[in-house]
N, C-alpha and C. Protein backbone atom coordinates (compact mmCIF):
# COMPACT_ATOMS: atom_id res chain seq x y z
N UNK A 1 -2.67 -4.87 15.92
CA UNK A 1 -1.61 -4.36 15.09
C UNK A 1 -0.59 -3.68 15.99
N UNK A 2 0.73 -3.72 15.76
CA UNK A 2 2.15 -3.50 16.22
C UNK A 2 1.85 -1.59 16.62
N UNK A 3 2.88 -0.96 17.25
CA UNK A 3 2.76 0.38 16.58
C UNK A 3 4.14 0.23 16.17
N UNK A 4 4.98 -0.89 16.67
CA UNK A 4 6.43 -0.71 16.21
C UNK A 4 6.85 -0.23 15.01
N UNK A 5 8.15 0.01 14.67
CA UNK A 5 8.59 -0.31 12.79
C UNK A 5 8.30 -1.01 12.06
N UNK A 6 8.23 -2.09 12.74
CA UNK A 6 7.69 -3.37 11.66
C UNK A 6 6.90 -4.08 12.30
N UNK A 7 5.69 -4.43 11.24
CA UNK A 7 4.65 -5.32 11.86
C UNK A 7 3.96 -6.13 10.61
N UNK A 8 3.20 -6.98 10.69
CA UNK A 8 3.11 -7.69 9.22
C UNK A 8 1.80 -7.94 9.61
N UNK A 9 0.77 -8.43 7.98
CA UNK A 9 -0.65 -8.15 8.04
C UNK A 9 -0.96 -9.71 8.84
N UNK A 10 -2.02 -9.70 9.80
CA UNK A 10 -2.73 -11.45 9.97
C UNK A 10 -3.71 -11.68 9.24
N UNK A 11 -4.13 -13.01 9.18
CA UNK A 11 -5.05 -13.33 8.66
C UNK A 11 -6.25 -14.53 9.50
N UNK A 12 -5.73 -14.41 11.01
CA UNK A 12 -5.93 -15.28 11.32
C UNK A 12 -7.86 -15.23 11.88
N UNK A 13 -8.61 -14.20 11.42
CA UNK A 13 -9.72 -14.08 11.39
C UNK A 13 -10.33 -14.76 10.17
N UNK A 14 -9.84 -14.96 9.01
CA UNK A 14 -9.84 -15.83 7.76
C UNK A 14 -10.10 -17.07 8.27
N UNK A 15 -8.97 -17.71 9.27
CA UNK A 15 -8.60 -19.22 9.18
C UNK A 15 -9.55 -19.77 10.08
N UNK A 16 -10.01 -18.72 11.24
CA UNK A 16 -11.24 -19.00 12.27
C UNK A 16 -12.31 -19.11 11.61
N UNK A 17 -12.92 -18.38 10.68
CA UNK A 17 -13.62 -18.39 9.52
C UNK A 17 -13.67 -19.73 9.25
N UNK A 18 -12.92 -20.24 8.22
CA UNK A 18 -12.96 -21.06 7.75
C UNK A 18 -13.00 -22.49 8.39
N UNK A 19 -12.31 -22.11 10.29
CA UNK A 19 -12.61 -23.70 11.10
C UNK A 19 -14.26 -23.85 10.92
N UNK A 20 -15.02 -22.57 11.09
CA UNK A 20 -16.19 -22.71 11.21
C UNK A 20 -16.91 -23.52 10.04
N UNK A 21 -16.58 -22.72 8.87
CA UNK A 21 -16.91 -23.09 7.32
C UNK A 21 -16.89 -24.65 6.88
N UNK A 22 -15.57 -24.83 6.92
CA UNK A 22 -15.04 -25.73 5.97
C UNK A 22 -16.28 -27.20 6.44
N UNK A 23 -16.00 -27.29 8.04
CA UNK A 23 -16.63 -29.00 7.98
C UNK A 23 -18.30 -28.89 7.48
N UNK A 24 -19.34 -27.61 7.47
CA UNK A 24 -20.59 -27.76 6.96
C UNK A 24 -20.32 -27.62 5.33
N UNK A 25 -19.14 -27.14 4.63
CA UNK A 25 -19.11 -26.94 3.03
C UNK A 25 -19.07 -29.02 3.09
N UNK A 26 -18.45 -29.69 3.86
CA UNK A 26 -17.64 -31.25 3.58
C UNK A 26 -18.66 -31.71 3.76
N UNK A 27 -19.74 -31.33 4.78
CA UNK A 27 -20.86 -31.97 4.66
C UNK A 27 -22.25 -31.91 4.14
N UNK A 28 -22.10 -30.28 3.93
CA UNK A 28 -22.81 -30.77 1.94
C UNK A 28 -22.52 -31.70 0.75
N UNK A 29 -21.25 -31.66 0.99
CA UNK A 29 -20.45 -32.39 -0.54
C UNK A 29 -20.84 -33.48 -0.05
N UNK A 30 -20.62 -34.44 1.01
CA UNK A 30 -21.08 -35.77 1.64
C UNK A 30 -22.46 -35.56 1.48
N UNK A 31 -23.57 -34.89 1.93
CA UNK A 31 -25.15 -35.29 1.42
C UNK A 31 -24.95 -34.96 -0.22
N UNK A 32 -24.26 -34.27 -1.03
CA UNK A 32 -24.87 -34.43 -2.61
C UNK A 32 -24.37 -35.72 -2.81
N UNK A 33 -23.15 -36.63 -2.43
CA UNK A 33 -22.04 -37.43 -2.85
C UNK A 33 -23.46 -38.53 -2.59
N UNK A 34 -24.40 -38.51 -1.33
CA UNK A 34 -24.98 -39.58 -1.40
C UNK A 34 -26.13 -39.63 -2.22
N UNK A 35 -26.92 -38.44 -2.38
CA UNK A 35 -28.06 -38.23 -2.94
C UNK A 35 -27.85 -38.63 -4.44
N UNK A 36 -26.38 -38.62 -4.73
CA UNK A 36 -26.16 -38.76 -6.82
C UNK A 36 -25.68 -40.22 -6.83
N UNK A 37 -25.31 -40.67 -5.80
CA UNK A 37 -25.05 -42.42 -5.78
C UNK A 37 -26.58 -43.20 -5.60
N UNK A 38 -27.32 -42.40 -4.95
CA UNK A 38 -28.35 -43.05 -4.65
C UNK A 38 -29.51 -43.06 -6.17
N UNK A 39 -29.25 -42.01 -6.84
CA UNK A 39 -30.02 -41.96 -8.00
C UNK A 39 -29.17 -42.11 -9.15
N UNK A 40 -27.81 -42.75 -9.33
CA UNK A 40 -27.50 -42.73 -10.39
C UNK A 40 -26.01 -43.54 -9.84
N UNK A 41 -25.81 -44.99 -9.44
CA UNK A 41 -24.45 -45.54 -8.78
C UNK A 41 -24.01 -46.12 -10.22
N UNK A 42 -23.62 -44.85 -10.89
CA UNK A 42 -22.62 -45.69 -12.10
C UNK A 42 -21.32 -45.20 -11.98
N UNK A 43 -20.47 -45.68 -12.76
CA UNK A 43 -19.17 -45.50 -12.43
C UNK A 43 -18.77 -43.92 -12.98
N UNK A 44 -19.33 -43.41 -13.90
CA UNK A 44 -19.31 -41.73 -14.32
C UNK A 44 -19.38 -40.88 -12.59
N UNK A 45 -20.86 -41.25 -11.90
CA UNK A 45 -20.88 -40.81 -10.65
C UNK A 45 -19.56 -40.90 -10.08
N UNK A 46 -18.97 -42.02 -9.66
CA UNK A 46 -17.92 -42.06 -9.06
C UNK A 46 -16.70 -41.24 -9.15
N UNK A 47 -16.45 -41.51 -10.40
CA UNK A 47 -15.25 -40.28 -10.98
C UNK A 47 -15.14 -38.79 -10.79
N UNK A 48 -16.47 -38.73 -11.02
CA UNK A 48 -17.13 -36.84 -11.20
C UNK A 48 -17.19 -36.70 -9.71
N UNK A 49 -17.41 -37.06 -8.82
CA UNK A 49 -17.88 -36.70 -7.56
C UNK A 49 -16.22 -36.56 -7.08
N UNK A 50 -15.35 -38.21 -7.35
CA UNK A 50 -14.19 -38.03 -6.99
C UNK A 50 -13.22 -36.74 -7.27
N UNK A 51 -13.49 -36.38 -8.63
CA UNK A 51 -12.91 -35.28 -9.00
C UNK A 51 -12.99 -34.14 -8.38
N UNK A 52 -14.62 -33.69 -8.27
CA UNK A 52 -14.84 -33.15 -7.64
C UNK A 52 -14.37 -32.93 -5.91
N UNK A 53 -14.56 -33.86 -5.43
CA UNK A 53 -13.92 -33.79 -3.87
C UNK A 53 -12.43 -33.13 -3.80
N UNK A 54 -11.50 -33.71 -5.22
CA UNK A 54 -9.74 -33.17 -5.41
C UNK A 54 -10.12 -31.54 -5.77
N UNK A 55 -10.99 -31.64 -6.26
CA UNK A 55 -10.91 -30.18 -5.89
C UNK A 55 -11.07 -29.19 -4.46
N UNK A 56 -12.02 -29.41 -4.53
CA UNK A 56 -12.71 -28.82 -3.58
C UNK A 56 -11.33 -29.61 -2.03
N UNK A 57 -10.90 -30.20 -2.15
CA UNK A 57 -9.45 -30.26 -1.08
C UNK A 57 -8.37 -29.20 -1.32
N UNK A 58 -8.54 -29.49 -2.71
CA UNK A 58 -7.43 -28.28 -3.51
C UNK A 58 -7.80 -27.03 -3.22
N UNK A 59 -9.11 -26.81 -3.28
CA UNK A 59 -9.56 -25.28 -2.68
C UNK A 59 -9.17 -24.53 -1.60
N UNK A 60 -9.45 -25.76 -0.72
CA UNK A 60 -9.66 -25.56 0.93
C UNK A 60 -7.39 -25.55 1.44
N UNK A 61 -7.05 -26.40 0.58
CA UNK A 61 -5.35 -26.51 0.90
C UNK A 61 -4.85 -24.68 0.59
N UNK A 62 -5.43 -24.42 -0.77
CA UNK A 62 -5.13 -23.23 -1.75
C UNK A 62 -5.15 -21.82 -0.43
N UNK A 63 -6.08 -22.08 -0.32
CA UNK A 63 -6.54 -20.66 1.54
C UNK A 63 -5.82 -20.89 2.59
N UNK A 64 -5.48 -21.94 2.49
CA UNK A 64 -4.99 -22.08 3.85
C UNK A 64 -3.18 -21.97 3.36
N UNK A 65 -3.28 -21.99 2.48
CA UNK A 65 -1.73 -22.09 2.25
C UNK A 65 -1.26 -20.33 1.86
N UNK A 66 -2.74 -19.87 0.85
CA UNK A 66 -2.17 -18.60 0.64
C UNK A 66 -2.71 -17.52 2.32
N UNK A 67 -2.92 -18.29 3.25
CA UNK A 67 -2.93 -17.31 4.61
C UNK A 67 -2.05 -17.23 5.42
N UNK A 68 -1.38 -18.94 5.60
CA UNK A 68 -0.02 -19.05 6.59
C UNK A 68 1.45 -18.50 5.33
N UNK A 69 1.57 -18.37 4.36
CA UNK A 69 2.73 -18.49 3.29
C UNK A 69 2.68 -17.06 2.86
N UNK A 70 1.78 -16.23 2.66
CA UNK A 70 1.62 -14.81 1.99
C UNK A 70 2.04 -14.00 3.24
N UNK A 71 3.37 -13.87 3.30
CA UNK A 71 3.25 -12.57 4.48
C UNK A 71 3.71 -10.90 3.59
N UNK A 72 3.24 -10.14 4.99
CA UNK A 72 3.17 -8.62 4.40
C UNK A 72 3.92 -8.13 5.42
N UNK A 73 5.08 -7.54 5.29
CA UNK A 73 5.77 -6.79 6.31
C UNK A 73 5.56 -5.32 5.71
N UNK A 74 5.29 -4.63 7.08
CA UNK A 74 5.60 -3.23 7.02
C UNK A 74 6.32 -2.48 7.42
N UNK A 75 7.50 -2.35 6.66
CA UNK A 75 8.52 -1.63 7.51
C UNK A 75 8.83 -0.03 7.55
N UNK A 76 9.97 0.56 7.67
CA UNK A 76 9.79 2.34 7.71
C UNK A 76 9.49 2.99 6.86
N UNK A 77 10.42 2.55 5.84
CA UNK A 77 9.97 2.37 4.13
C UNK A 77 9.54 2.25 3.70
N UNK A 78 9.07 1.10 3.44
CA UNK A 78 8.54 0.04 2.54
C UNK A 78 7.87 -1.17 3.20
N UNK A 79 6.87 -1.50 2.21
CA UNK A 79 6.33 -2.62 2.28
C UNK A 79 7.06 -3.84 1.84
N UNK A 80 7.24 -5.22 2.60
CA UNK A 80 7.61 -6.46 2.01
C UNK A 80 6.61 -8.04 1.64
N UNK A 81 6.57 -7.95 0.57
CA UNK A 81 5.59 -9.21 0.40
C UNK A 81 6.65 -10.08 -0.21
N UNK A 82 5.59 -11.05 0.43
CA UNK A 82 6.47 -12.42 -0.22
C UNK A 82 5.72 -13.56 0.22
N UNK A 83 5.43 -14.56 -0.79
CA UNK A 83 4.83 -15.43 -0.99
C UNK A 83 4.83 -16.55 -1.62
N UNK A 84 5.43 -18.00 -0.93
CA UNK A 84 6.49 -19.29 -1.49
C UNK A 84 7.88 -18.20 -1.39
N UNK A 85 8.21 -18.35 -2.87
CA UNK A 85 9.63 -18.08 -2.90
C UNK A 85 9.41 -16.65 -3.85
N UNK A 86 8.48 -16.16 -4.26
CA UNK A 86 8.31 -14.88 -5.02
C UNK A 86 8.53 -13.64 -4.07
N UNK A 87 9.17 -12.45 -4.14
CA UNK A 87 9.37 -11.38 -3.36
C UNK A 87 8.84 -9.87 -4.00
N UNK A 88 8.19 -9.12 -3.30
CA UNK A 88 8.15 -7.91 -3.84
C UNK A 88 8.46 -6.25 -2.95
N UNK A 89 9.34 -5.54 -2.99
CA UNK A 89 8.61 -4.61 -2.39
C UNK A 89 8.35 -2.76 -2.55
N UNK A 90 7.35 -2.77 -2.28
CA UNK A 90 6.08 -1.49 -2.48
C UNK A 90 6.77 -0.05 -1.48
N UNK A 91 6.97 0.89 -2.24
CA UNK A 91 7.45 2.20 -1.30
C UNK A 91 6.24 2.87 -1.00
N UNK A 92 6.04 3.28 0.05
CA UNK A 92 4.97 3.95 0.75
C UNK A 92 4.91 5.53 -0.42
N UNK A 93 5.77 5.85 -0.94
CA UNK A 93 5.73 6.81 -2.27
C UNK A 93 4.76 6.44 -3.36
N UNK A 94 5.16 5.47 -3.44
CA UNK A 94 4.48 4.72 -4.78
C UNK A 94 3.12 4.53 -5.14
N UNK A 95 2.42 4.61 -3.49
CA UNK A 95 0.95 4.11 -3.21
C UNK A 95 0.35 5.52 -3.77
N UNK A 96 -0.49 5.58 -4.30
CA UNK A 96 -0.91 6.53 -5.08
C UNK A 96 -2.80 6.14 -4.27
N UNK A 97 -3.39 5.28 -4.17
CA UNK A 97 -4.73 5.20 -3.48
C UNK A 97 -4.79 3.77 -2.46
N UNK A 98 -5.37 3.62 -1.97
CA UNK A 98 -5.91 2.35 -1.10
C UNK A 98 -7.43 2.25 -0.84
N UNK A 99 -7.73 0.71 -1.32
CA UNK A 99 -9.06 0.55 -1.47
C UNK A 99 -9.53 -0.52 -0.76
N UNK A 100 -10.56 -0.81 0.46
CA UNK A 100 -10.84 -1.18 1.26
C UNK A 100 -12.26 -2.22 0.41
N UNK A 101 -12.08 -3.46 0.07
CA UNK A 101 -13.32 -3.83 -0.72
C UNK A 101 -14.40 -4.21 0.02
N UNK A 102 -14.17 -4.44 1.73
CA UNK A 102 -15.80 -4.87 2.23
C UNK A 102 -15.25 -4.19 3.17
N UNK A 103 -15.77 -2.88 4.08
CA UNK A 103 -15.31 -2.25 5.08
C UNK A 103 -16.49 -2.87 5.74
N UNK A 104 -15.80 -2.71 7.12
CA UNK A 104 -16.71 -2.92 8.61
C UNK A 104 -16.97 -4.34 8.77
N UNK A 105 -16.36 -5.28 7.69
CA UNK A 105 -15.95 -7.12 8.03
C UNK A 105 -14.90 -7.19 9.12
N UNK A 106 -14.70 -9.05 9.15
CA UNK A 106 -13.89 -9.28 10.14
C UNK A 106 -12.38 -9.03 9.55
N UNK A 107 -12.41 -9.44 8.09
CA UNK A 107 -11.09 -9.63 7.37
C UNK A 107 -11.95 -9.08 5.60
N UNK A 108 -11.19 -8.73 5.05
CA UNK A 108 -11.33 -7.71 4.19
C UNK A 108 -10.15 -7.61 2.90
N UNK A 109 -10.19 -7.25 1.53
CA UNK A 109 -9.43 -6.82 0.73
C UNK A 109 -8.65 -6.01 0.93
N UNK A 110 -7.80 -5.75 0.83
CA UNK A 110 -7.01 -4.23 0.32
C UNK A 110 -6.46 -4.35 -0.42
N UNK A 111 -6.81 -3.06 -1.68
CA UNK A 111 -5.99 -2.88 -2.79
C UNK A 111 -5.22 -1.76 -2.96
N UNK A 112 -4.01 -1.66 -2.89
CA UNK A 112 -3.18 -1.08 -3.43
C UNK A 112 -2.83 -0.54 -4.59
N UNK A 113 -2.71 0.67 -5.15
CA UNK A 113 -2.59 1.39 -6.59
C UNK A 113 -1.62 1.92 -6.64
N UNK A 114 -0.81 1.76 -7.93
CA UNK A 114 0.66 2.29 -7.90
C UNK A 114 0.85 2.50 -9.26
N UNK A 115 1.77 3.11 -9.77
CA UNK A 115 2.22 3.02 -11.27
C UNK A 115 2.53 2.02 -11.94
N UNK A 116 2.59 0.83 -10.97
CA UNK A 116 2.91 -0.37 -11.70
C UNK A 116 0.97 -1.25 -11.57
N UNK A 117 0.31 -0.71 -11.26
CA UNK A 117 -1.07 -1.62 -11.50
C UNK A 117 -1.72 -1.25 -10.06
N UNK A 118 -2.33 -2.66 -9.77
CA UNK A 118 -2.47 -2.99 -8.18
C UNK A 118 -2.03 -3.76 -7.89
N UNK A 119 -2.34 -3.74 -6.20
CA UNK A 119 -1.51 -4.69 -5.50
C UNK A 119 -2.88 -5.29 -4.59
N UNK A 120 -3.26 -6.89 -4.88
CA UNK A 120 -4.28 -6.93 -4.00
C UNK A 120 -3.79 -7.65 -3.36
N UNK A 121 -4.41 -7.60 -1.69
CA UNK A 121 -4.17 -8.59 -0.65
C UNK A 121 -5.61 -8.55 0.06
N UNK A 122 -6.13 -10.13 0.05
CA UNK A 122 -7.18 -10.76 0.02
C UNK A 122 -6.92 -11.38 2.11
N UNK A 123 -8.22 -11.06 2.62
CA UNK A 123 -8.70 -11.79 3.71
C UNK A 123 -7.75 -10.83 4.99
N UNK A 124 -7.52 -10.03 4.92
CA UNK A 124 -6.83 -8.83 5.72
C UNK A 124 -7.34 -8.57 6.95
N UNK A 125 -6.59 -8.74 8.53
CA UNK A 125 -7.43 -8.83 9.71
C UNK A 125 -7.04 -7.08 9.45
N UNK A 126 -8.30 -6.43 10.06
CA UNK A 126 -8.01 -4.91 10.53
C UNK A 126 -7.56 -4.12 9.44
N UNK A 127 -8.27 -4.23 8.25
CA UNK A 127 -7.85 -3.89 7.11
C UNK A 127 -8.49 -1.78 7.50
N UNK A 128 -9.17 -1.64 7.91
CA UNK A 128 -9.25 0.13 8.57
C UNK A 128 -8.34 0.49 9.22
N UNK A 129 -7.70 -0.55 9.92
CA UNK A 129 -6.38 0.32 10.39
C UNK A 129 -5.12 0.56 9.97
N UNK A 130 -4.88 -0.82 8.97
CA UNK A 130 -4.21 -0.82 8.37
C UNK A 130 -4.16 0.37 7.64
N UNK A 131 -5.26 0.56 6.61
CA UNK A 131 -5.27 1.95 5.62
C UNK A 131 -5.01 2.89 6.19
N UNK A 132 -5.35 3.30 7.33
CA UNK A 132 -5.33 4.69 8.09
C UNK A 132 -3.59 4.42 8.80
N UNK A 133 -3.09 3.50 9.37
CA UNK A 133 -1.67 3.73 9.52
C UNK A 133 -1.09 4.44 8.07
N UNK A 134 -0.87 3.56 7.15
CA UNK A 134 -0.63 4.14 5.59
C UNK A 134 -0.82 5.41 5.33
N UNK A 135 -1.68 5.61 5.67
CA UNK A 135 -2.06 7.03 5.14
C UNK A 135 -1.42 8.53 6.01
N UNK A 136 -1.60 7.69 7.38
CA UNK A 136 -0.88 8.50 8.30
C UNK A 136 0.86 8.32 8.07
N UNK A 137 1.37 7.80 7.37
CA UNK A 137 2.61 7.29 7.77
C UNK A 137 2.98 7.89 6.54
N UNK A 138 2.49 8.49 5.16
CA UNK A 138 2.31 9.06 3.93
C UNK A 138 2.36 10.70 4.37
N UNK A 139 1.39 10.82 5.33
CA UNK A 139 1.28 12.45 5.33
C UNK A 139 2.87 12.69 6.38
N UNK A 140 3.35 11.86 7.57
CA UNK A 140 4.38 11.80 7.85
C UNK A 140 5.32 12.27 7.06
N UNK A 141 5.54 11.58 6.04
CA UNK A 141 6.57 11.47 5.78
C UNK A 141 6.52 12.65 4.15
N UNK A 142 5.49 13.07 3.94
CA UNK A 142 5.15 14.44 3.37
C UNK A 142 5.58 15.63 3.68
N UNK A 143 5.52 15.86 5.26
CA UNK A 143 5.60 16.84 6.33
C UNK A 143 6.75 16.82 6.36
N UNK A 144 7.21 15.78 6.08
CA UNK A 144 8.94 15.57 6.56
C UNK A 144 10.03 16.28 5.21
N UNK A 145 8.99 15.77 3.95
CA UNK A 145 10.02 16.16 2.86
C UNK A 145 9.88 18.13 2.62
N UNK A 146 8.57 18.57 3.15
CA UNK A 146 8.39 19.68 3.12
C UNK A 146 9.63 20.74 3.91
């Protein structure tokens, strides 16, 4: 992580993850794909399995798209998300708690609480430091209005 003004969240402990993951999940689906042809080669099999595979591509596209496309900037201010073409952004005022959902992982949740709901961001590299910049950058700027 940056110490600059601006620095934005990675995810790229997610996507290493998942080089590992993905080809033993493809080659389960390839041993069930043969084990249900082998006991049942009707054309229902075919479809259902096919279907199944569009998904499970759709899954694997879905992560990988919401890891390279979801960015999080942190700037002096404010937070900037944005993701495809949707934009949002979060004042370091606003954050009212931060919630860390698997601490001491490689990549991790953080949720964000504000008057408008939460704010979750899923698969977070360095999600402890992240919170603790925040928090430090909160009492900052506390000290400051004092």
């Amino acid at each position: 992580m940056n110490t600059s003004s601006v620095f934005c969240i990675t995810r790229e402990k997610h996507l290493d993850h998942m080089v590992k993951v993905v080809p033993f999940i493809v080659f389960c689906y390839a041993v069930q794909c043969y084990a249900i042809f082998q006991m049942s080669p009707t054309e229902f099999s075919t479809i259902s399995l096919s279907i199944l595979g569009g998904f499970l591509a759709l899954m694997i596209a879905g992560f990988i798209t919401y890891d390279l496309k979801h960015k999080i900037e942190f700037h002096e201010q404010e937070i900037k998300v944005s993701f495809l073409s949707l934009k949002k952004t979060i004042s370091y005022q606003d954050i009212w708690s931060i919630e860390i959902k698997d601490p001491g992982q490689n990549f991790s949740t953080l949720i964000f609480s504000n008057e408008h709901g939460k704010h979750t961001f899923y698969f977070v590299d360095d999600a402890e430091k992240i919170k603790k910049w925040i928090e430090d950058k909160k009492l900052s700027e506390l000290k400051i209005a004092a």
